[in-house]
N, C-alpha and C. Protein backbone atom coordinates (compact mmCIF):
# COMPACT_ATOMS: atom_id res chain seq x y z
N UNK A 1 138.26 75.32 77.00
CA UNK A 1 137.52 76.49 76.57
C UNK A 1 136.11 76.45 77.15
N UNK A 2 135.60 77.55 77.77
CA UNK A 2 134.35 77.78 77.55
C UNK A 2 133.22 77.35 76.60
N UNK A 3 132.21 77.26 77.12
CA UNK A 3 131.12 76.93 76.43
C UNK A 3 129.63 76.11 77.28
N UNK A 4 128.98 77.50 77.18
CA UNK A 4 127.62 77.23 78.16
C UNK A 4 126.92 76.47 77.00
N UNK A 5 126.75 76.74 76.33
CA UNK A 5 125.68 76.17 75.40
C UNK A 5 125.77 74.43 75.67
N UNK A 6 126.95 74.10 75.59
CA UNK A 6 127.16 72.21 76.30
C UNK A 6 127.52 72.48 77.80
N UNK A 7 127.13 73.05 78.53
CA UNK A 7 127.17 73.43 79.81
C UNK A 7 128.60 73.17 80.34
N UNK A 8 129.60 73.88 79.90
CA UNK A 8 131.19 73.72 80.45
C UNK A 8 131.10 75.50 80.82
N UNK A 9 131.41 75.52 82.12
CA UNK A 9 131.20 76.42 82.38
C UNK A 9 131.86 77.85 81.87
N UNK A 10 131.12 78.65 81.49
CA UNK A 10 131.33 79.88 80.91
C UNK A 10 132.24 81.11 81.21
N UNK A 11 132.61 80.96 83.17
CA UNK A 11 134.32 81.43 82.95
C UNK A 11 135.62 80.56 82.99
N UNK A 12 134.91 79.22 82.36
CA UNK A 12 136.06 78.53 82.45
C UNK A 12 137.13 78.10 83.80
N UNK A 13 136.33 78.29 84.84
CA UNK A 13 136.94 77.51 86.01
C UNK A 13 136.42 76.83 86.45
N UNK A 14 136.61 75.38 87.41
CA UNK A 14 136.45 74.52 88.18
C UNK A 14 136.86 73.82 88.90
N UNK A 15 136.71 73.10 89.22
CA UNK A 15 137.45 72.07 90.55
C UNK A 15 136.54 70.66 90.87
N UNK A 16 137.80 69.88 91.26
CA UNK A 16 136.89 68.41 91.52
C UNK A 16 137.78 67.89 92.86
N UNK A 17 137.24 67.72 94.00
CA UNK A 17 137.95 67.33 95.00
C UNK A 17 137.73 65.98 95.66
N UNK A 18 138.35 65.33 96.41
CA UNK A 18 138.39 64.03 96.58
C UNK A 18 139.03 64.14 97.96
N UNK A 19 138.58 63.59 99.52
CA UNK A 19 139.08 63.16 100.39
C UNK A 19 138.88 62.68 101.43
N UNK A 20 139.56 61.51 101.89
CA UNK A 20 139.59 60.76 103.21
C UNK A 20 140.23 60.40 104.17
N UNK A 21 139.70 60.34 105.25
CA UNK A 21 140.81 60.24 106.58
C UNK A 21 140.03 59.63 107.25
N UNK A 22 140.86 58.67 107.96
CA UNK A 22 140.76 58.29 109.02
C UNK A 22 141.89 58.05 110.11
N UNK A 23 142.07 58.54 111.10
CA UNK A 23 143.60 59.05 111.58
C UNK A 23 144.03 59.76 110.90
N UNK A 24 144.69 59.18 109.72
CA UNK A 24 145.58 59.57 108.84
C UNK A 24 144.71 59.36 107.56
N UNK A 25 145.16 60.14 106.46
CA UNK A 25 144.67 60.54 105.22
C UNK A 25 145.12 61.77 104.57
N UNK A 26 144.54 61.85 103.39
CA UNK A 26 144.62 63.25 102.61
C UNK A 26 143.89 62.91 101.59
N UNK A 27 143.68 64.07 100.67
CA UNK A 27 142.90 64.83 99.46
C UNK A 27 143.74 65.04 98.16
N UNK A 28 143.01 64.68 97.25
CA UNK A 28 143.62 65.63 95.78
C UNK A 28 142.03 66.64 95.44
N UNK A 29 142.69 68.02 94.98
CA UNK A 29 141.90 68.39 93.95
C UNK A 29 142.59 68.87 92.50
N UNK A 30 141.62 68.87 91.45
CA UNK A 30 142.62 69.68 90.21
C UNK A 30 140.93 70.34 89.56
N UNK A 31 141.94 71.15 88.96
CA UNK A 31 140.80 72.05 88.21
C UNK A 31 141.50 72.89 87.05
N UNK A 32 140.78 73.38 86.89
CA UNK A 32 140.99 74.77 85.66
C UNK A 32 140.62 76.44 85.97
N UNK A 33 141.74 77.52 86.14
CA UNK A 33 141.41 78.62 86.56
C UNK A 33 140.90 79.08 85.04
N UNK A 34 140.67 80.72 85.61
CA UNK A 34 140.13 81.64 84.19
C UNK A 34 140.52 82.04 83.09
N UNK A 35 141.67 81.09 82.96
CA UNK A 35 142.95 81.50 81.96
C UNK A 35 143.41 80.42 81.24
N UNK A 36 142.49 79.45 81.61
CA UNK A 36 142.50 78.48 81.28
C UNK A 36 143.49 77.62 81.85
N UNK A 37 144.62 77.59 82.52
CA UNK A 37 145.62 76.90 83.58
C UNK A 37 145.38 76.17 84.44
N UNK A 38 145.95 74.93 84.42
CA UNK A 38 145.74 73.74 85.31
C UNK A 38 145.81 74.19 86.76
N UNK A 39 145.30 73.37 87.24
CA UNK A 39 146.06 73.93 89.05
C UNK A 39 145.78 72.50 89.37
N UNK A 40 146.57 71.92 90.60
CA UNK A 40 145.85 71.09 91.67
C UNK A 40 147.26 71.46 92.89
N UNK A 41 146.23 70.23 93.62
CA UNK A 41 146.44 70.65 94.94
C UNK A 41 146.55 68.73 95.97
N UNK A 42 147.73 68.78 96.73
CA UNK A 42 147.42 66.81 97.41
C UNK A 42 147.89 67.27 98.21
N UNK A 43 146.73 66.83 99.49
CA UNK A 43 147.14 67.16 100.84
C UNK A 43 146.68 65.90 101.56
N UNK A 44 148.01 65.93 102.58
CA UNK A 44 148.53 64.58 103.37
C UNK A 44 147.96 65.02 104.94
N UNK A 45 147.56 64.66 106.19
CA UNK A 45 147.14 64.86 107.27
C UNK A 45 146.77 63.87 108.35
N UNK A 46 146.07 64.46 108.95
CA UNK A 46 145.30 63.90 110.12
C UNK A 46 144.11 64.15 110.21
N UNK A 47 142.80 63.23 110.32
CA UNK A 47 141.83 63.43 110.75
C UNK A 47 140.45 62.60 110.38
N UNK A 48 139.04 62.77 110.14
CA UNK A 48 138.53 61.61 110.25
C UNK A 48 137.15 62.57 109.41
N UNK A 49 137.19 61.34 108.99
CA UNK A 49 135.65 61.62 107.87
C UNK A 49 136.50 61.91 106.22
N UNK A 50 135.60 62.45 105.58
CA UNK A 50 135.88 62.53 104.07
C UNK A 50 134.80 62.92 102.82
N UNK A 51 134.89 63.31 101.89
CA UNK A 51 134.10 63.20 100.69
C UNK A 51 134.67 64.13 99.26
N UNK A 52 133.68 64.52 98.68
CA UNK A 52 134.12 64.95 97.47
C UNK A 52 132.61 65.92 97.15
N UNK A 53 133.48 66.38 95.96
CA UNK A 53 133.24 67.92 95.37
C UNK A 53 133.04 68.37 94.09
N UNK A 54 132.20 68.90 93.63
CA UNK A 54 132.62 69.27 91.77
C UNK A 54 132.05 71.01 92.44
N UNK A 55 132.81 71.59 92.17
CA UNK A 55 132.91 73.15 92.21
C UNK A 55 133.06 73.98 91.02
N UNK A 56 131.92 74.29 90.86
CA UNK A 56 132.03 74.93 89.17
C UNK A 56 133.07 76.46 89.11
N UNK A 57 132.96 76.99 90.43
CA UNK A 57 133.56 78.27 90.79
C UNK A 57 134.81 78.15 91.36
N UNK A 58 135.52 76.77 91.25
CA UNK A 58 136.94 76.48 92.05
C UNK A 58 137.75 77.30 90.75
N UNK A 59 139.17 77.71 92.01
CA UNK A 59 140.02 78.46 91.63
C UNK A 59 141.46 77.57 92.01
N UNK A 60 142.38 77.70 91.52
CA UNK A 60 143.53 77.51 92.49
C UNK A 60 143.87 77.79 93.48
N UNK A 61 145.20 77.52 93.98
CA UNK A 61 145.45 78.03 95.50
C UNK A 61 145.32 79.90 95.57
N UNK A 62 146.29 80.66 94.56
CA UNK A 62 146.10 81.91 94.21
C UNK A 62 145.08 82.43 93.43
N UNK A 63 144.19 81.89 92.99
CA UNK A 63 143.21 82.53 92.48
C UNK A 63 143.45 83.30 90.63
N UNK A 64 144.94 82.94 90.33
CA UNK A 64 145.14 83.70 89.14
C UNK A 64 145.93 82.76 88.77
N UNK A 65 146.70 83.61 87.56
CA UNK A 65 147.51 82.54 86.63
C UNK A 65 149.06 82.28 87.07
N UNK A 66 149.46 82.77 88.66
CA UNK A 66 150.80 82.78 88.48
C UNK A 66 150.84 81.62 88.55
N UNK A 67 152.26 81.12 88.09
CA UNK A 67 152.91 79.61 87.75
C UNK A 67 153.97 79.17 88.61
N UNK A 68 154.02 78.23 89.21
CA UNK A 68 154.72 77.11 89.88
C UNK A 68 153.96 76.74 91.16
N UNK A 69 154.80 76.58 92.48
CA UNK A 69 154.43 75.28 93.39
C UNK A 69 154.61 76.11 94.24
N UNK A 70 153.25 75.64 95.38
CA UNK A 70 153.15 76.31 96.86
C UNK A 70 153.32 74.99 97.41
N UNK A 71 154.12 75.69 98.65
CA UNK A 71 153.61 74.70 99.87
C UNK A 71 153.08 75.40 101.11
N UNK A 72 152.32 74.54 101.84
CA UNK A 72 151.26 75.30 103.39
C UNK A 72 150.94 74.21 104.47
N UNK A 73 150.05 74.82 104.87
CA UNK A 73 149.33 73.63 105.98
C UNK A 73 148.32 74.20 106.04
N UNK A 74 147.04 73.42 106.01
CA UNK A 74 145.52 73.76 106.37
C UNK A 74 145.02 73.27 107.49
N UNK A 75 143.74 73.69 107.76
CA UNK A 75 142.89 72.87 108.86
C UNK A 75 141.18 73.25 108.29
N UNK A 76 140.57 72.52 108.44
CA UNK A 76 139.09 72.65 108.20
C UNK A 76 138.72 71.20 109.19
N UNK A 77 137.29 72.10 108.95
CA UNK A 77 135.91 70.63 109.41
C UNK A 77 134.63 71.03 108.97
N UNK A 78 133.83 70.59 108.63
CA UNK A 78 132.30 70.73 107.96
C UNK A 78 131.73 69.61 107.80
N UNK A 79 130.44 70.15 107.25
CA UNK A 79 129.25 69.01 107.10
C UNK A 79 128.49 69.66 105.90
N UNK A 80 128.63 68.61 104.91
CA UNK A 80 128.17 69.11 103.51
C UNK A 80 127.28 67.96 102.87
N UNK A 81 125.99 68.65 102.63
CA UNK A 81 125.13 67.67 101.84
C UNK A 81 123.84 68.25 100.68
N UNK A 82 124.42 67.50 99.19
CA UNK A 82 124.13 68.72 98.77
C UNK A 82 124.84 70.15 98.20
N UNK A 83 123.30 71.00 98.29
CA UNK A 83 123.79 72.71 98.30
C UNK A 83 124.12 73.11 99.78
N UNK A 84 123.77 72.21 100.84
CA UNK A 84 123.84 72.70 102.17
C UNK A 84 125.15 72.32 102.90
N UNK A 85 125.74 73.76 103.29
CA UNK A 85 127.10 73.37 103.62
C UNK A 85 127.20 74.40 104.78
N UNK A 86 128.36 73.43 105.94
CA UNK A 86 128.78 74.30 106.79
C UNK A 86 130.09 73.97 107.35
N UNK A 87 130.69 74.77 107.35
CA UNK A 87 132.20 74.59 107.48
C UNK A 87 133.01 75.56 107.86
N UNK A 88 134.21 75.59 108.52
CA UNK A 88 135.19 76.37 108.67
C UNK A 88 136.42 76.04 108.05
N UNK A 89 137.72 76.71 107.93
CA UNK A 89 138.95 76.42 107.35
C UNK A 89 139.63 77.18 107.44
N UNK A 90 141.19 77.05 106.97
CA UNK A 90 142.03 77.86 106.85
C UNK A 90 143.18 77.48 105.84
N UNK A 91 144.55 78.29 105.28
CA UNK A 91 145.28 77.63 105.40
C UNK A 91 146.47 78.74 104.88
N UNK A 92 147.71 78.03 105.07
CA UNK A 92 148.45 79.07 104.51
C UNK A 92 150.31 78.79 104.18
N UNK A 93 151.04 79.36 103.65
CA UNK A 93 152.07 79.01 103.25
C UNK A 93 152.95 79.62 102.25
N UNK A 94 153.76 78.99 101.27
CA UNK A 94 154.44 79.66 100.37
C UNK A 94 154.73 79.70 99.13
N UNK A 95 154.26 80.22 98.50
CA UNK A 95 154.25 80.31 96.83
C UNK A 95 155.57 80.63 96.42
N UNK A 96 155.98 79.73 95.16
CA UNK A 96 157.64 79.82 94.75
C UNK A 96 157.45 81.32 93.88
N UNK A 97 155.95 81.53 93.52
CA UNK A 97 156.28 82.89 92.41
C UNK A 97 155.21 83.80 93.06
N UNK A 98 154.83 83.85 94.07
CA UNK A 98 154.26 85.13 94.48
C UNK A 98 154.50 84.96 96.20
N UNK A 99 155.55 84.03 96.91
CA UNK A 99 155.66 84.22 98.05
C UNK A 99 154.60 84.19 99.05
N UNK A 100 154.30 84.35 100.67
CA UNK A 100 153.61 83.99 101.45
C UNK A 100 152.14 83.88 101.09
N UNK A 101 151.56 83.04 101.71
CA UNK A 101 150.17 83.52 101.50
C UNK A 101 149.20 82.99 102.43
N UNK A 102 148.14 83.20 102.79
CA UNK A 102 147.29 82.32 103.99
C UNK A 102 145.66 83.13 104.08
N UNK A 103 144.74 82.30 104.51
CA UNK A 103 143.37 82.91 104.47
C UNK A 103 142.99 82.74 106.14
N UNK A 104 142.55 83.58 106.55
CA UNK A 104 142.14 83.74 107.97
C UNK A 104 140.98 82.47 108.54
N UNK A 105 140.74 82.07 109.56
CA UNK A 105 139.78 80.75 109.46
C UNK A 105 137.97 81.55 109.57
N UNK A 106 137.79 81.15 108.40
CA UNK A 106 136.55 81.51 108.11
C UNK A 106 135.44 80.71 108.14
N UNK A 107 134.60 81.12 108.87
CA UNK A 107 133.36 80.13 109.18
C UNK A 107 132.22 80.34 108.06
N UNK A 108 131.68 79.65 107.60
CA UNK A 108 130.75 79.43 106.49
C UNK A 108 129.15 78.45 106.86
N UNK A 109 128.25 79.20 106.62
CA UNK A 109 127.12 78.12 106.41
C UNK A 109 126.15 78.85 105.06
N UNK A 110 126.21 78.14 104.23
CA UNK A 110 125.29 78.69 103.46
C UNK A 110 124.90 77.48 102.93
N UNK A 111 123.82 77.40 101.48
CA UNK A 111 123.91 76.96 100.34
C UNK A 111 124.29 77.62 99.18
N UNK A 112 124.61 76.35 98.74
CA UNK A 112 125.50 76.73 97.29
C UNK A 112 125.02 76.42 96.07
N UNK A 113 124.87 76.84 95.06
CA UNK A 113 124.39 76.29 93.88
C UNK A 113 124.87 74.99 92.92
N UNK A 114 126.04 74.42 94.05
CA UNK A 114 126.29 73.29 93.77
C UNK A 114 125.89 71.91 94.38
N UNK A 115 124.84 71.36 93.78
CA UNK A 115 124.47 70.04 94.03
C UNK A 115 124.94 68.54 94.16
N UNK A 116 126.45 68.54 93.78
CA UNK A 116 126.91 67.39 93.73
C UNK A 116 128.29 67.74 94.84
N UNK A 117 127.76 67.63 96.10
CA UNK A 117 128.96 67.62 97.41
C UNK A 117 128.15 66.56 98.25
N UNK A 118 129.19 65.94 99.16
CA UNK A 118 128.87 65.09 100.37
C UNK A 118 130.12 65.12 100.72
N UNK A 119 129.99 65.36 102.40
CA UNK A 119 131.36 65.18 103.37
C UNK A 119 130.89 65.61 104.86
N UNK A 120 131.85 65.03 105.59
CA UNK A 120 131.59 65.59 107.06
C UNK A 120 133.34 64.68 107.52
N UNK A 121 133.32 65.68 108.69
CA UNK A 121 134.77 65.37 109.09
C UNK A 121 135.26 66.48 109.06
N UNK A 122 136.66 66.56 109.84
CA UNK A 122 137.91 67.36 110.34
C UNK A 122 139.02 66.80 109.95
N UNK A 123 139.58 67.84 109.50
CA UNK A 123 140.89 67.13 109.34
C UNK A 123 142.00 68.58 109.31
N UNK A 124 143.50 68.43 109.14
CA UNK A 124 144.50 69.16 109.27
C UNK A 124 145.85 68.67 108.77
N UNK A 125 147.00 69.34 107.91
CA UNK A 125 148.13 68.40 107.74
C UNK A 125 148.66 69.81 106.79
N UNK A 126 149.76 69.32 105.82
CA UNK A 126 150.42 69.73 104.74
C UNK A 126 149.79 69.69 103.63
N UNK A 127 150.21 71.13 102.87
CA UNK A 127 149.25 70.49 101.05
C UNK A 127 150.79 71.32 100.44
N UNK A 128 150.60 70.81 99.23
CA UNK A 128 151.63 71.02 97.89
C UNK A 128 150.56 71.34 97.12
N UNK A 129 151.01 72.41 95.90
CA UNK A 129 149.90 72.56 95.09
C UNK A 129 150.69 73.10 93.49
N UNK A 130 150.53 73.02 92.56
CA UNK A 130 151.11 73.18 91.63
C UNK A 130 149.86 74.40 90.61
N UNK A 131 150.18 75.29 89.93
CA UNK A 131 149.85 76.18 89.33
C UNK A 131 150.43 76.10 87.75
């Protein structure tokens, strides 16, 4: 549940991510969408560098409450320190309850109002994600 007053964030979503590679590697994240519903996400790959994440605004793979298991393949690389982030990504695949899905590779530099990120590295592979 919600609750700003003990600072849990007030629409009730988030995310905490975790990952490393070198050659070979992968990532977990899990979080909580707006509906309060678990999500995560473990992705297996290739590539080099790593770090982690607390995303107060993380969503699941779909962004809503549908329920069950995607599978895809991504690719990203960035350099994050800090609110200061820059990165590109993509990824895309198939949801068992809402079918195809994929995000175009979008390049990003901004800051973010999230203070607790560090990472740099590329990487690419398979993710599974559960809803």
């Amino acid at each position: 549940m919600s609750d700003p007053v003990n600072f849990i964030d007030p629409n009730g979503l988030w995310s905490l991510s975790v990952s490393a590679y070198a050659i070979f590697g992968g990532g977990i994240t899990i979080g909580q969408n707006k509906d309060g519903s678990w999500f995560g996400t473990a992705r297996v790959g290739i590539g080099k560098g790593g770090g982690f994440s607390w995303d107060k605004h993380g969503e699941g793979p779909s962004g809503n409450s549908c329920k069950g298991i995607s599978t895809g393949a991504f690719a990203e690389a960035g350099v994050s320190l800090g609110p200061f982030e820059v990165a590109v990504g993509t990824n895309s695949g198939f949801s068992q309850s809402s079918g195809p899905y994929s995000s175009p590779p979008k390049p990003t530099g901004n800051m973010t109002d999230n203070p607790i990120k560090v990472g740099v590295g590329y990487s690419g592979g398979l993710e599974i994600s559960f809803q």
